[in-house]
C-alpha atoms as a PDB file:
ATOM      1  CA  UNK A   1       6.436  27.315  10.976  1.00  0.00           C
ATOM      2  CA  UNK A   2       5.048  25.198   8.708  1.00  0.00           C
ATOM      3  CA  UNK A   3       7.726  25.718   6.142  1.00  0.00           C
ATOM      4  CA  UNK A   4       9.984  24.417   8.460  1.00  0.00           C
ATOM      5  CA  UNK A   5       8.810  22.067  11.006  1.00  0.00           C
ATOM      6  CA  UNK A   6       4.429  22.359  10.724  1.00  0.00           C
ATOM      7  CA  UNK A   7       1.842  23.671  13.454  1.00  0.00           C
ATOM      8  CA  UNK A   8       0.868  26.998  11.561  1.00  0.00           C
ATOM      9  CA  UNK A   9      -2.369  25.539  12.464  1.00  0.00           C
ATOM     10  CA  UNK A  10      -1.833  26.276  16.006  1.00  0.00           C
ATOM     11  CA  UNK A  11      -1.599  29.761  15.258  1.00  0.00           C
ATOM     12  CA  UNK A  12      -4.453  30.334  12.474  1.00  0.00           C
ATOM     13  CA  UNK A  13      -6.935  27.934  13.833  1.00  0.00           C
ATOM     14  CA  UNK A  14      -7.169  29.364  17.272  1.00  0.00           C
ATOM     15  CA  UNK A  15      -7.094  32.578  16.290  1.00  0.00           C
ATOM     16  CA  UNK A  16     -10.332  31.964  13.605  1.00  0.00           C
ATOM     17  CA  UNK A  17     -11.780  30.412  16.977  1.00  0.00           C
ATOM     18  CA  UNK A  18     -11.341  33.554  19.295  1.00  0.00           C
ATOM     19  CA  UNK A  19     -12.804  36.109  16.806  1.00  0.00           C
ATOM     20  CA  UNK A  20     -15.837  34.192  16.475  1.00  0.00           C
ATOM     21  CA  UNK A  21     -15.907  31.723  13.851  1.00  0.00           C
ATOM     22  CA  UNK A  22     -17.663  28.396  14.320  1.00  0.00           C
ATOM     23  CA  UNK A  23     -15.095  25.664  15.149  1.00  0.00           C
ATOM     24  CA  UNK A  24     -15.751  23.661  11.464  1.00  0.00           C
ATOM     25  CA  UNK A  25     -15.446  27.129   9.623  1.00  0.00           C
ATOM     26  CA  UNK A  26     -12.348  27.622  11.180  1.00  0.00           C
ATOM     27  CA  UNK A  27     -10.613  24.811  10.425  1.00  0.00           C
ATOM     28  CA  UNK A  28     -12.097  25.263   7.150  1.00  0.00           C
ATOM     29  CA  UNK A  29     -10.848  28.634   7.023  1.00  0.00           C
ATOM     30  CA  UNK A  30      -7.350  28.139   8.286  1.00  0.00           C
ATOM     31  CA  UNK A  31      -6.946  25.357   5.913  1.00  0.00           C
ATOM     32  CA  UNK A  32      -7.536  27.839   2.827  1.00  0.00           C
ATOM     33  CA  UNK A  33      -5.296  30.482   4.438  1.00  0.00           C
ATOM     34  CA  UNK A  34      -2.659  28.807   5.056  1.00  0.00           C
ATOM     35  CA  UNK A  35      -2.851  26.615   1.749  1.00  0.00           C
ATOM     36  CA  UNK A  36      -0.604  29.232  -0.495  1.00  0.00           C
ATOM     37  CA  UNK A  37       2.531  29.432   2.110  1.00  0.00           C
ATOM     38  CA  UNK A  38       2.507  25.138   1.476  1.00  0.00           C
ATOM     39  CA  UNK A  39       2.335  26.114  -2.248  1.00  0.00           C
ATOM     40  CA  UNK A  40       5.231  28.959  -1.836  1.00  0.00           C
ATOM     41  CA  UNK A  41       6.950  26.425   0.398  1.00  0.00           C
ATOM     42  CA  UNK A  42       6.717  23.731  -2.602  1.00  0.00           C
ATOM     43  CA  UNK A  43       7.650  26.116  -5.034  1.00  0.00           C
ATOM     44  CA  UNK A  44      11.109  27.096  -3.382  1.00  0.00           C
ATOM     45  CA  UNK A  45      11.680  23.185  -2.683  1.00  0.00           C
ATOM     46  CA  UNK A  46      10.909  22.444  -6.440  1.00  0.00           C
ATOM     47  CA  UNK A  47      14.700  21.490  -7.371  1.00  0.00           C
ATOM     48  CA  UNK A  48      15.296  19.122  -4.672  1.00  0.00           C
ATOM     49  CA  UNK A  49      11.788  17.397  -5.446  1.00  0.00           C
ATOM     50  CA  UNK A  50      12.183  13.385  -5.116  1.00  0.00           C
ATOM     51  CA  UNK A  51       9.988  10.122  -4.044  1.00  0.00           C
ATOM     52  CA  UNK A  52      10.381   8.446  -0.708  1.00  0.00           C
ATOM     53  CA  UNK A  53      11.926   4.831  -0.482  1.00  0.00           C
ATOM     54  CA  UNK A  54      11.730   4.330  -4.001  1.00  0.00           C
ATOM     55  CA  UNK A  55       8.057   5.280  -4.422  1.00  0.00           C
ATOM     56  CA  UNK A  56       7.880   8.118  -7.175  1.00  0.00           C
ATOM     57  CA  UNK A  57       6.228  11.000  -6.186  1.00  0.00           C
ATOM     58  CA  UNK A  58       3.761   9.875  -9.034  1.00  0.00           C
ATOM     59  CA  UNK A  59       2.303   7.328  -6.869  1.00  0.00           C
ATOM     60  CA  UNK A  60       2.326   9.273  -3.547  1.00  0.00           C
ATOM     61  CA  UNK A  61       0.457  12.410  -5.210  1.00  0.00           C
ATOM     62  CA  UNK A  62      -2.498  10.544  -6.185  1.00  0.00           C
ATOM     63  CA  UNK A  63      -2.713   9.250  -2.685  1.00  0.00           C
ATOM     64  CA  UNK A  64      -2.675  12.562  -1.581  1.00  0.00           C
ATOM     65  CA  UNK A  65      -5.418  13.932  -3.276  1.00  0.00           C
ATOM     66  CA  UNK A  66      -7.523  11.285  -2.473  1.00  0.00           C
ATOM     67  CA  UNK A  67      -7.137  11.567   1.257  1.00  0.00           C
ATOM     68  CA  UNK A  68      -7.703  14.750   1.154  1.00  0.00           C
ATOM     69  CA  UNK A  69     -10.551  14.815  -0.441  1.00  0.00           C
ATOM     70  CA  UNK A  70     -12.018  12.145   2.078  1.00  0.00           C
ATOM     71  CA  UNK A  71     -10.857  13.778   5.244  1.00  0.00           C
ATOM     72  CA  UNK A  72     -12.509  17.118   3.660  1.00  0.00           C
ATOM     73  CA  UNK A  73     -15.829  15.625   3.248  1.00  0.00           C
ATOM     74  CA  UNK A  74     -15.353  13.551   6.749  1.00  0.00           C
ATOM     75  CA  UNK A  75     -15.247  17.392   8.005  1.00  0.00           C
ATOM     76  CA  UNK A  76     -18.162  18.701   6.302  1.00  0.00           C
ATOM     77  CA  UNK A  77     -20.487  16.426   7.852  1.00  0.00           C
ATOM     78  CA  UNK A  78     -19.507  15.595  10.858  1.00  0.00           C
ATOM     79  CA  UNK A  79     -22.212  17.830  13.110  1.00  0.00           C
ATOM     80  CA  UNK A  80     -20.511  20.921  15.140  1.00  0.00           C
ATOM     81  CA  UNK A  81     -20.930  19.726  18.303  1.00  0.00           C
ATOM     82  CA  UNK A  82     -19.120  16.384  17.779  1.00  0.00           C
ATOM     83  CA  UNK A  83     -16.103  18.339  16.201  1.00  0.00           C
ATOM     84  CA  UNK A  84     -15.891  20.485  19.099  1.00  0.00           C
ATOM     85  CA  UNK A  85     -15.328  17.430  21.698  1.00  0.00           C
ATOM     86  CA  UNK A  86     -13.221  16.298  18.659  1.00  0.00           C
ATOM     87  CA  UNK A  87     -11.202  18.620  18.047  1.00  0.00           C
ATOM     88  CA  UNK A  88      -8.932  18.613  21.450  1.00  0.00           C
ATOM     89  CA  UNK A  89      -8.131  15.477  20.939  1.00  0.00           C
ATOM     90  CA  UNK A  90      -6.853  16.009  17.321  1.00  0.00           C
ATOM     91  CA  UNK A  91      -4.823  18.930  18.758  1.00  0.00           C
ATOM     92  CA  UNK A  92      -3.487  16.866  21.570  1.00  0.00           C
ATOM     93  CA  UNK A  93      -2.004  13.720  18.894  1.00  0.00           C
ATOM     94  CA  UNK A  94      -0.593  16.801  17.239  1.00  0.00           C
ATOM     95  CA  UNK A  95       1.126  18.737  20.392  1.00  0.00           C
ATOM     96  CA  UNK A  96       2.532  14.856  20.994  1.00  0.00           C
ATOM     97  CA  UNK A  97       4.008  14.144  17.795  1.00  0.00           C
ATOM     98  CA  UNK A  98       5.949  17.551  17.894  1.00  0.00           C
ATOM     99  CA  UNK A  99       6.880  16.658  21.037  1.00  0.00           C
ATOM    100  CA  UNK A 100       8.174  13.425  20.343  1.00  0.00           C
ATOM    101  CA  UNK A 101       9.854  14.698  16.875  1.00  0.00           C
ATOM    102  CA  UNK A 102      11.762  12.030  14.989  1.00  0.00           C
ATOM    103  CA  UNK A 103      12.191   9.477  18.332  1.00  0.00           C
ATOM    104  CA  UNK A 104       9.629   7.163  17.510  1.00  0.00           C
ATOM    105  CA  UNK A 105      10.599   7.050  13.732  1.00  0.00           C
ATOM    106  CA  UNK A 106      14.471   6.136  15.045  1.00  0.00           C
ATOM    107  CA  UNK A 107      13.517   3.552  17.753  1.00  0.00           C
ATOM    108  CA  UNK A 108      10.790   1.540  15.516  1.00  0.00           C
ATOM    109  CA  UNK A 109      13.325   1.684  13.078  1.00  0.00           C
ATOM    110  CA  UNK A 110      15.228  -0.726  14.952  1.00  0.00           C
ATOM    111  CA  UNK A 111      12.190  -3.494  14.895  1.00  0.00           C
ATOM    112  CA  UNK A 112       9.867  -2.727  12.403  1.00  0.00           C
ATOM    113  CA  UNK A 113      10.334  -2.546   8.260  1.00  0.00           C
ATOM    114  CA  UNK A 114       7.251  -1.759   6.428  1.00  0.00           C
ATOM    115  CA  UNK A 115       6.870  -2.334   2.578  1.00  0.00           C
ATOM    116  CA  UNK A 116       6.426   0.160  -0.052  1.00  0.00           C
ATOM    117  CA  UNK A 117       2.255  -1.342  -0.065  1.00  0.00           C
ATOM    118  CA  UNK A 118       1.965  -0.593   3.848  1.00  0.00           C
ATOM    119  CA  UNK A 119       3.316   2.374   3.303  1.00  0.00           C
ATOM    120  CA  UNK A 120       1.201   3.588   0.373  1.00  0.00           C
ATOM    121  CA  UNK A 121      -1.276   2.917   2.631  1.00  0.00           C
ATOM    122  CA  UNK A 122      -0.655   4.521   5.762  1.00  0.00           C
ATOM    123  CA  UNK A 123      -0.135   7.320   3.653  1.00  0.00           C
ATOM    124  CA  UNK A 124      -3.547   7.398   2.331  1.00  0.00           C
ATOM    125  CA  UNK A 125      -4.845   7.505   5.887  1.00  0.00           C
ATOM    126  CA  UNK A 126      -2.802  10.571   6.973  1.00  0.00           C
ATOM    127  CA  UNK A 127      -3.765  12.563   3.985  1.00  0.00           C
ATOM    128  CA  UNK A 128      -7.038  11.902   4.985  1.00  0.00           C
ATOM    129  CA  UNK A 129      -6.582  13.512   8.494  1.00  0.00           C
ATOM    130  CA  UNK A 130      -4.639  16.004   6.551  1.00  0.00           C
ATOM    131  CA  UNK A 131      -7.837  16.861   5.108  1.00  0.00           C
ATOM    132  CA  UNK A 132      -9.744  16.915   7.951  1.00  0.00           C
ATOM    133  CA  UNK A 133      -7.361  18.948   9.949  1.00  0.00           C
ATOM    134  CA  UNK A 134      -3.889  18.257   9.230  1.00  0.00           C
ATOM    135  CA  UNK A 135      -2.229  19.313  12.642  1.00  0.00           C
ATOM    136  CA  UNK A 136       1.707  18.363  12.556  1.00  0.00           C
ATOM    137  CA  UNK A 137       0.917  15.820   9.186  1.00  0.00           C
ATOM    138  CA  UNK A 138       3.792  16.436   8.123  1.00  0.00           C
ATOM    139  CA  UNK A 139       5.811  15.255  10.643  1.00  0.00           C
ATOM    140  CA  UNK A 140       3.512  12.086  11.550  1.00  0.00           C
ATOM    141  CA  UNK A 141       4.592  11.417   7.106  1.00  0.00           C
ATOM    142  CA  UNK A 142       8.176  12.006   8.118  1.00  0.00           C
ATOM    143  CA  UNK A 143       7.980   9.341  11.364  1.00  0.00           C
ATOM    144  CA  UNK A 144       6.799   6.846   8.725  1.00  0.00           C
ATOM    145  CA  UNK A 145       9.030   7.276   6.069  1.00  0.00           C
ATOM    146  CA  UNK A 146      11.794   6.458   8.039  1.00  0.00           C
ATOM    147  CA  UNK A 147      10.503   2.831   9.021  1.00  0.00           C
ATOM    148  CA  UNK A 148      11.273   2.545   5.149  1.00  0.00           C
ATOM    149  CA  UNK A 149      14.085   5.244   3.941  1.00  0.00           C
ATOM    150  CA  UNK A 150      16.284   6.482   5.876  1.00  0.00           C
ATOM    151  CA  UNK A 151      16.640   9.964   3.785  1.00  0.00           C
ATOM    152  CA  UNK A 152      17.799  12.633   6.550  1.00  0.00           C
ATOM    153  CA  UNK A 153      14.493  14.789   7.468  1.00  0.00           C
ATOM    154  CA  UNK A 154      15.823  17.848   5.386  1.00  0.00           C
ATOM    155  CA  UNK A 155      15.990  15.849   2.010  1.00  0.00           C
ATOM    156  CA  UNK A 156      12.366  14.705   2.885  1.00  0.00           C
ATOM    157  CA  UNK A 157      10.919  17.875   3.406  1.00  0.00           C
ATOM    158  CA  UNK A 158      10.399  18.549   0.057  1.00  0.00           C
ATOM    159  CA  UNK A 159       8.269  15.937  -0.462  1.00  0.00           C
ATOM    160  CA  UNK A 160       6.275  16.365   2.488  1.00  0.00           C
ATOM    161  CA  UNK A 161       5.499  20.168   1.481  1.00  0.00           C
ATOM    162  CA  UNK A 162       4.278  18.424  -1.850  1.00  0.00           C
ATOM    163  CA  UNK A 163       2.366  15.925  -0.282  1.00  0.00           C
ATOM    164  CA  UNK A 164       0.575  18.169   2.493  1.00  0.00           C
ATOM    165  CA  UNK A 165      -0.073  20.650  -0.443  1.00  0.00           C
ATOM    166  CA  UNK A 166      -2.058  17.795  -2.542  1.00  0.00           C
ATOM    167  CA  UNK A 167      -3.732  17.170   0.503  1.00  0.00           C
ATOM    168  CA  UNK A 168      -4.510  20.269   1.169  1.00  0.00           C
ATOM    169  CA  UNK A 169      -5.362  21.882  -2.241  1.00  0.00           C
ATOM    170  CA  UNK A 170      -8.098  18.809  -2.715  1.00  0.00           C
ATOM    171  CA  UNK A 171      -9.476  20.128   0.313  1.00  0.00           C
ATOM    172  CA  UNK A 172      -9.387  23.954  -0.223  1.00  0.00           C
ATOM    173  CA  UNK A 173     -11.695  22.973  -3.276  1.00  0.00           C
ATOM    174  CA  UNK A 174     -13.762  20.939  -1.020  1.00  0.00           C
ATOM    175  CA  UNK A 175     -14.482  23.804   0.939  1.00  0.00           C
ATOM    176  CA  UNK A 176     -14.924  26.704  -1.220  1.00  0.00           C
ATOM    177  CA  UNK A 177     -17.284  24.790  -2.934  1.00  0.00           C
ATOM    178  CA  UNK A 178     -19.414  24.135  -0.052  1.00  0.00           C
ATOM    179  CA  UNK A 179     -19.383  27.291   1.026  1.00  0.00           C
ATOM    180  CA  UNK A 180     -17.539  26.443   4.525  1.00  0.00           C
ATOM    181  CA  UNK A 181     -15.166  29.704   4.170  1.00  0.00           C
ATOM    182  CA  UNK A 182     -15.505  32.853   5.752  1.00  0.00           C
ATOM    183  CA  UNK A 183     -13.168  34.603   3.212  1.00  0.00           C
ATOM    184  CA  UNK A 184     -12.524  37.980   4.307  1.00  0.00           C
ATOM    185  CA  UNK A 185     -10.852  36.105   7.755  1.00  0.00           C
ATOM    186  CA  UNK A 186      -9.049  33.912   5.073  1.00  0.00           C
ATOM    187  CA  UNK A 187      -7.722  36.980   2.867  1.00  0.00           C
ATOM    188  CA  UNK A 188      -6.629  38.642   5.817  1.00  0.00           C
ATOM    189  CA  UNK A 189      -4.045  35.725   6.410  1.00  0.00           C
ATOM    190  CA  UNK A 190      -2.824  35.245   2.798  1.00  0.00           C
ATOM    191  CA  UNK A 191      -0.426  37.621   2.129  1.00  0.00           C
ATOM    192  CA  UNK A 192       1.489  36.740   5.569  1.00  0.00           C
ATOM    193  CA  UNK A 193       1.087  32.650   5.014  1.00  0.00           C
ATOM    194  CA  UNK A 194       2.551  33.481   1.147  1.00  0.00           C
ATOM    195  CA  UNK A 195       5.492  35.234   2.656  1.00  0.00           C
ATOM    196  CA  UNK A 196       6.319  32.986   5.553  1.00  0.00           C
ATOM    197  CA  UNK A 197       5.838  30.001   3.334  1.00  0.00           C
ATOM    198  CA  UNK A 198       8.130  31.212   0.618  1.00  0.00           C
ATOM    199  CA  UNK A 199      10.849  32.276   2.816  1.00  0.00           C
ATOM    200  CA  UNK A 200      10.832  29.848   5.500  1.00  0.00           C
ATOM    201  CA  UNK A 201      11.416  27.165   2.993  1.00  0.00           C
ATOM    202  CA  UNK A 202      14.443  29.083   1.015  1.00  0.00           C
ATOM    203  CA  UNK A 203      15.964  29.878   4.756  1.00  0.00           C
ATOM    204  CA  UNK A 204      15.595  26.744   6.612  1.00  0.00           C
ATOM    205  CA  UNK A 205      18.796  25.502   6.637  1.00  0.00           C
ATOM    206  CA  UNK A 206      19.251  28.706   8.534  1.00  0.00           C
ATOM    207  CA  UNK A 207      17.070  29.158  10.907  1.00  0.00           C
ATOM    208  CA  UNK A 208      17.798  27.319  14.803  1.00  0.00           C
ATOM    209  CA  UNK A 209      15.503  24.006  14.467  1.00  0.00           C
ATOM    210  CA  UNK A 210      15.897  23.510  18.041  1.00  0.00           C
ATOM    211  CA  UNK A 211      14.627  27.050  19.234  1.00  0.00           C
ATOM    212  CA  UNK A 212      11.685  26.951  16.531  1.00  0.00           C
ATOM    213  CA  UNK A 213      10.682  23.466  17.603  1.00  0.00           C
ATOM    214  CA  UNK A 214      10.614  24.805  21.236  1.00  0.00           C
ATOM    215  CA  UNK A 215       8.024  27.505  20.539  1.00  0.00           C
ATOM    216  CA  UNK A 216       6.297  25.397  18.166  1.00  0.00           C
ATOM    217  CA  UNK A 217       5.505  22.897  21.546  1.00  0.00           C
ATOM    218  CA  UNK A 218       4.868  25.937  24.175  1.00  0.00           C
ATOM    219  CA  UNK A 219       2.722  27.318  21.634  1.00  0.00           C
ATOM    220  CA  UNK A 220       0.534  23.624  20.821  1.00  0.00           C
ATOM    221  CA  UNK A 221       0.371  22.427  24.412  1.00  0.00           C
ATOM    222  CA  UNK A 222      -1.350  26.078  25.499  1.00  0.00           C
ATOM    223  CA  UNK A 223      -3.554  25.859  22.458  1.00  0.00           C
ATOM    224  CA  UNK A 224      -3.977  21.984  23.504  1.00  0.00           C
ATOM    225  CA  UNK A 225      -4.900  23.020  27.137  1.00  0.00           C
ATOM    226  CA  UNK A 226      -7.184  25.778  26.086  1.00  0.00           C
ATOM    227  CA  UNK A 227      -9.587  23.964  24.116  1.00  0.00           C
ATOM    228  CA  UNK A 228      -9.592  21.239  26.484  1.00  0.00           C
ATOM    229  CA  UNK A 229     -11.105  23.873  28.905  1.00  0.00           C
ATOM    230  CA  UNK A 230     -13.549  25.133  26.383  1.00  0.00           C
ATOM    231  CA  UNK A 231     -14.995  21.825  25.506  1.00  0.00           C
ATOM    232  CA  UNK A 232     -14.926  20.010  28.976  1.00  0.00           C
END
């Protein structure tokens, strides 16, 4: 999933959540789980590597790292209770953007133009929700890249694996060192996030977008719904 379109999230973070971890720990703990499959993912996209709009990836990686690093501290202390009444919401902005795919990218398009500054910028802010929890990032990067290139989504999935991985990586570090992991839930999902990462990148071309982005909605909206219920 997230090789190919994002929301591996929606799978690992729920999950962590029904077999008893605390909501921040989860999140946590999905994050480092599912942290080599972006690697693998990267790895397999490393030919076709290449900036957006003109910005080298050089200047975007940076930004990365630095977002993530701020959304992963934003995590650590926010207090447990206000991440539970946040955390619906966060899935809910994610269930929409999947929902909403590359529309809102094609019809701004079509009045709005943002420079390579505003978009170093905006950039910056969604690595730092990347960091904090990163649902469907890499498709809220995508909807902004096209207000400046208009690269077909495949040819920028490469460097939104890269960019969610610097994100993410910053953040794994974040973690680990702060002792926010429950690691033997985060082992148990390597091997499987490795695999799927690795091969859903080489095989995307190949696999029914349509059908995958289908599930991927089902799948968010009931996860969307659910924690609505348990926080409200």
């Amino acid at each position: 999933m997230n090789a190919v379109a994002g929301g591996g999230s929606f799978v690992s973070f729920p999950m962590l959540v029904l077999v008893g971890l605390p909501p921040i720990a989860a999140n946590a703990t999905s994050t480092v789980a599912l942290f080599p499959g972006t690697l693998a993912s990267t790895w397999a996209y490393r030919n076709d590597l290449a900036g957006i709009g003109g910005i080298s990836l050089r200047a975007l990686l940076p930004i990365g790292v630095a977002g993530g690093f701020v959304g992963a501290v934003l995590l650590l202390v926010t207090p447990g209770g206000l991440f539970d009444k946040v955390i619906p919401w966060l899935l809910l902005l994610a269930t929409l953007t999947f929902i909403a795919g590359r529309r809102p990218g094609i019809w701004l398009r079509r009045y709005v133009r943002i420079g390579r500054t505003t978009l170093l910028a905006v950039q910056f802010v969604l690595s730092v929700y990347g960091g904090y929890f990163g649902g469907a990032v890499g498709l809220m990067m995508m909807a902004v890249w096209m207000l400046l290139d208009t690269t077909e989504l495949h040819a920028m999935a490469p460097a939104r694996t890269l960019l969610v991985s610097a994100a993410n990586g910053i953040a794994v570090l974040c973690f680990a060192l702060a002792g926010a992991v429950w690691w033997r839930e985060a082992l148990a999902m390597l091997a499987a996030s490795i695999a799927g990462g690795y091969y859903g990148a080489r095989f995307a071309q190949r696999l029914p977008p349509a059908v995958l982005r289908i599930f991927i909605i089902v799948l968010s909206a009931g996860v969307t719904i659910g924690f609505f219920a348990r926080s409200y």
